[in-house]
Protein backbone atom coordinates (compact mmCIF):
# COMPACT_ATOMS: atom_id res chain seq x y z
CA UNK A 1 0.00 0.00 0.00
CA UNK A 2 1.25 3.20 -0.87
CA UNK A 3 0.55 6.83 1.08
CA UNK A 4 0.65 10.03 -0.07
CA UNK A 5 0.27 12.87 1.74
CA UNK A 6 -0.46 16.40 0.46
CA UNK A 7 -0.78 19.71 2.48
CA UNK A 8 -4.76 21.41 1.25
CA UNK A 9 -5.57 24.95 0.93
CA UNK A 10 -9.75 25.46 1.56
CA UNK A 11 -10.63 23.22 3.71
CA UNK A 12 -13.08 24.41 6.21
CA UNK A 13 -15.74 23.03 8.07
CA UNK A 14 -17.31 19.45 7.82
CA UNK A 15 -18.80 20.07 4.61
CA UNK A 16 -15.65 20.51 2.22
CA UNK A 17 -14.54 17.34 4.64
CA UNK A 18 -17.21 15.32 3.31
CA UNK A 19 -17.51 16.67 -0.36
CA UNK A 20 -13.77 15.65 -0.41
CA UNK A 21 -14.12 12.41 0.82
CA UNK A 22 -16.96 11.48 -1.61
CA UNK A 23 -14.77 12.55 -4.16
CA UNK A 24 -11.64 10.39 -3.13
CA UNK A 25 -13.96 7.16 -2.23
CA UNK A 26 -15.11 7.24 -6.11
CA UNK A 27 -11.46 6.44 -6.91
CA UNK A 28 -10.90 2.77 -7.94
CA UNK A 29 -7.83 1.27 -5.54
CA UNK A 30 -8.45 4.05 -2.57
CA UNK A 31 -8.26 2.30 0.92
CA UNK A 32 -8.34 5.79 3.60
CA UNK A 33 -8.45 9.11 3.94
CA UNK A 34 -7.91 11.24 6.74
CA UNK A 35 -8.47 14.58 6.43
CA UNK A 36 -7.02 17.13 9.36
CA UNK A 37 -8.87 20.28 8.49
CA UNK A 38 -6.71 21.94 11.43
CA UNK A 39 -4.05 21.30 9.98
CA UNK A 40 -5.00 21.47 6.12
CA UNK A 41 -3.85 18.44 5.36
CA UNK A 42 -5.44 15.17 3.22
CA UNK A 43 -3.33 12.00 4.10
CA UNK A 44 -4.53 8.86 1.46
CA UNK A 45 -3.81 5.47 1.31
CA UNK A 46 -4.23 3.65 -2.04
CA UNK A 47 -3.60 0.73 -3.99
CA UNK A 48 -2.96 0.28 -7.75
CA UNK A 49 -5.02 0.91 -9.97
CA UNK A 50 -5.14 4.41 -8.11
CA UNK A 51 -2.07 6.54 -8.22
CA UNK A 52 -0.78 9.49 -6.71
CA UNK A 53 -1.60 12.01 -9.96
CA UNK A 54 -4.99 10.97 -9.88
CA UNK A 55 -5.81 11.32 -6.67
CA UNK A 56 -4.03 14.59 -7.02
CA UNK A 57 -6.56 15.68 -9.93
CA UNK A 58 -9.29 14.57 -7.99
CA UNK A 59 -8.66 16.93 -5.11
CA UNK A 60 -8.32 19.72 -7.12
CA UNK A 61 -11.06 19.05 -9.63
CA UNK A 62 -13.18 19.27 -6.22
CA UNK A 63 -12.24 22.76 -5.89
CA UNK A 64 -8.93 22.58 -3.30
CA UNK A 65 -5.60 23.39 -3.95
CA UNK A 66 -2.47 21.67 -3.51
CA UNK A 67 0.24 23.73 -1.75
């Protein structure tokens, strides 16, 4: 299993927690996400066929931004 762990820009509140997490669950191979919205950070554990640049694309096609 493979981690990757990105640091999040707009992530407040419960709501973008859950829109995000939606999002990353749709994602063929995904196994967790933890999202500290303290700390602005998404932390994702995946399997092949996911990979890092799509999970990547996913978070910012849901309207967050990768610092």
């Amino acid at each position: 299993m493979q981690t990757l762990h990105c640091n999040v820009s707009g992530l407040a509140g419960s709501e973008s927690k859950t829109k995000l997490l939606n999002a990353l669950d749709e994602i063929q191979g995904v196994q967790e996400v933890a999202i500290d919205l303290a700390r602005g950070t998404v932390e994702v554990e995946y399997n092949p066929p996911a990979d890092s640049q799509q999970i990547k694309s996913c978070i910012e096609h849901t309207g967050y931004n990768i610092q």
